[in-house]
Protein backbone atom coordinates (compact mmCIF):
# COMPACT_ATOMS: atom_id res chain seq x y z
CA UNK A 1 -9.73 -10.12 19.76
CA UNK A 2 -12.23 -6.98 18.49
CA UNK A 3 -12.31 -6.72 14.55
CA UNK A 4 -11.04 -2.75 15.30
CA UNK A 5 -8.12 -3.91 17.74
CA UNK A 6 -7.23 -6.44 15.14
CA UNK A 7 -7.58 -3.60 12.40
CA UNK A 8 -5.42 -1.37 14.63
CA UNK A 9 -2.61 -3.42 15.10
CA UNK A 10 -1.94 -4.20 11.45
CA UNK A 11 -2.47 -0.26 10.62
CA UNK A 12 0.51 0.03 13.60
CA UNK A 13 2.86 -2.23 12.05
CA UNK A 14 2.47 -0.47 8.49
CA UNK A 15 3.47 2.51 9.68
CA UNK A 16 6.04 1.63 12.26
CA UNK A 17 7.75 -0.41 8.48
CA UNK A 18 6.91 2.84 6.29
CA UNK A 19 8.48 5.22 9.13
CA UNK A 20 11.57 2.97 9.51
CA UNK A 21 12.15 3.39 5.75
CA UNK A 22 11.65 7.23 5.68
CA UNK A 23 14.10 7.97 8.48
CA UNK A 24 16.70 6.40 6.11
CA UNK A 25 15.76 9.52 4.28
CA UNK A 26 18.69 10.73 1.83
CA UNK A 27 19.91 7.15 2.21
CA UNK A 28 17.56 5.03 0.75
CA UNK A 29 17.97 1.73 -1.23
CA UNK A 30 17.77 0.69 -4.67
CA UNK A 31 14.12 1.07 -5.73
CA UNK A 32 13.99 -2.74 -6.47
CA UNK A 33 14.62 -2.65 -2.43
CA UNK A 34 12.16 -0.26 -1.95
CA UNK A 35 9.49 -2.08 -3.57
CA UNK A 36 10.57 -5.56 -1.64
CA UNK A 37 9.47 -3.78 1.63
CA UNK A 38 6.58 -1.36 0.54
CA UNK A 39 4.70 -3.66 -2.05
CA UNK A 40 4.08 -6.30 1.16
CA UNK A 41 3.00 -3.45 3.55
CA UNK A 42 0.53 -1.90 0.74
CA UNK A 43 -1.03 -5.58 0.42
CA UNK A 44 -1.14 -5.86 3.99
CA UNK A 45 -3.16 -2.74 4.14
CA UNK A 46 -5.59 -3.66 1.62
CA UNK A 47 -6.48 -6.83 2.59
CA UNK A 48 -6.80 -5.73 6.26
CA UNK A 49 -9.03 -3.28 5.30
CA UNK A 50 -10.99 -5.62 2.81
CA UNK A 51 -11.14 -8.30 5.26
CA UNK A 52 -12.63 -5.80 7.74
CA UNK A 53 -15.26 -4.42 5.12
CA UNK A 54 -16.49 -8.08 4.44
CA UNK A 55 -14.59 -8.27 1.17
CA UNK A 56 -13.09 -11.48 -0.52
CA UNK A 57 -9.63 -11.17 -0.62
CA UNK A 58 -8.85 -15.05 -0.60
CA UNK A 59 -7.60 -14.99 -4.04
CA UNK A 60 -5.66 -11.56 -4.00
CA UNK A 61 -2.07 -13.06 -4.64
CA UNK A 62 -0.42 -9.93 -6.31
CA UNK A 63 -1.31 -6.00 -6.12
CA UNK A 64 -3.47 -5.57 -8.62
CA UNK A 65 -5.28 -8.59 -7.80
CA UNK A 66 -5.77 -7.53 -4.01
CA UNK A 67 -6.72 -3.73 -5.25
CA UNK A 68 -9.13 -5.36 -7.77
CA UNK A 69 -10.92 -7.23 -5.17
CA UNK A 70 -10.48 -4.46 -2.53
CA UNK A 71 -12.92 -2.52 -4.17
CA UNK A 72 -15.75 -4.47 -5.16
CA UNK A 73 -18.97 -3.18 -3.87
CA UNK A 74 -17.27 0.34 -2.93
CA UNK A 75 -16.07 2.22 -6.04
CA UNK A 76 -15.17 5.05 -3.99
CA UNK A 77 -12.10 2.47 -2.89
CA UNK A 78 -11.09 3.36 -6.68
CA UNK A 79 -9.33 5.96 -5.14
CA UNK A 80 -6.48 3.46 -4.16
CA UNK A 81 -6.02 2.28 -7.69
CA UNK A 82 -3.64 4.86 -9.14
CA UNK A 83 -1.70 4.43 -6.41
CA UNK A 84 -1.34 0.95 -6.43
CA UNK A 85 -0.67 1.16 -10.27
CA UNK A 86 2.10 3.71 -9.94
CA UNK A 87 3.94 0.83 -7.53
CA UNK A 88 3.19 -1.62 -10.07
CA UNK A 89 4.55 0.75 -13.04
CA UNK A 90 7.79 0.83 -11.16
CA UNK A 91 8.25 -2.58 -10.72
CA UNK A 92 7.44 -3.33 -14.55
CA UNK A 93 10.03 -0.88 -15.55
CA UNK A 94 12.71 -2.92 -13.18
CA UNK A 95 11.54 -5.89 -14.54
CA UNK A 96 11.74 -4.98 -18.19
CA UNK A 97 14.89 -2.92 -17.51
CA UNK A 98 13.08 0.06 -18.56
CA UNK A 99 14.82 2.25 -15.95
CA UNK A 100 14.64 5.54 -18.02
CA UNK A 101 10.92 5.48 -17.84
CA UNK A 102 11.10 5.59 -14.15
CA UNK A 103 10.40 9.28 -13.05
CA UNK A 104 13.43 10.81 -10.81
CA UNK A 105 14.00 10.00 -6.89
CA UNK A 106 11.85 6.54 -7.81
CA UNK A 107 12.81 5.39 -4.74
CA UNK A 108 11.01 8.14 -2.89
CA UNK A 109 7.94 7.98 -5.00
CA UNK A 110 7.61 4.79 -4.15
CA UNK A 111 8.11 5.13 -0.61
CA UNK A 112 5.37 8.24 -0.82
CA UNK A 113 2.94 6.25 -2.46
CA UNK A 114 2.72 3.54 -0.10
CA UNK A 115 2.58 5.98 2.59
CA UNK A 116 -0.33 7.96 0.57
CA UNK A 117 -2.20 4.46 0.51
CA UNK A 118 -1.59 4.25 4.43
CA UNK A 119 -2.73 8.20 5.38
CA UNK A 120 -5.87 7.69 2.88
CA UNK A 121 -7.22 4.14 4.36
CA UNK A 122 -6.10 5.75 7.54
CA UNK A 123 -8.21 8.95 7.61
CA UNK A 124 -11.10 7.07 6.08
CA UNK A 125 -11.50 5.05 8.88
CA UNK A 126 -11.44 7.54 11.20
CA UNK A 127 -13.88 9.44 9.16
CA UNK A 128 -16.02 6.05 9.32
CA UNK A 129 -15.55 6.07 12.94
CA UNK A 130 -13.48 2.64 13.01
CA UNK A 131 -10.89 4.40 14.25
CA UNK A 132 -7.09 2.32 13.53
């Protein structure tokens, strides 16, 4: 199958995930539950795209790992860091029990920052002309 199609596809099933979660709107779950399903989708993401720019993601395990290597050779990728960092913050708080140094609607941040990730890879391919 084409590198694009391939590309495509995986673009397709991150959004069809981060749609499902937004139409739960007002509703949503825990943040712990939030991060379960949109920490998996934004390391999908960047190791699709890495993969399709010729990067080395073989040894991105976590997030930061698969941002780190994501960029190499592209700082303008940097972009993506912040983003992956605020995900990260959130689930550091959780795990240190350090809710009241989560911002308000946490949930929702994190839900809008793995979408952010998605639009921004998204509309740089299509600027690129690889069109997912």
């Amino acid at each position: 199958m084409d590198k694009h199609k391939i590309l495509e596809q995986q673009f397709e099933q991150v959004d069809e995930a981060l749609q499902a979660l937004e139409a739960l709107s007002q509703d949503l779950p825990a943040l712990s539950q939030v991060l379960d399903q949109v920490e998996p989708l934004v390391k999908q993401l960047l190791h699709a795209y890495g993969e399709f720019r010729g990067c080395d993601m073989s040894e991105a395990d976590d997030l930061l790992a698969a941002q780190k290597a994501f960029v190499k050779g592209d700082p303008s990728l940097n972009a993506v860091r912040d983003n992956v960092r605020e995900l990260v913050y959130y689930r550091n708080c959780l795990l240190e029990q350090r809710e009241d140094a989560l911002p308000a609607k946490a949930e929702r941040m994190a839900l809008r920052t793995g979408r952010h990730i998605y639009l921004y890879l998204h509309s740089r391919l299509e600027q690129e002309g690889d069109g997912a």
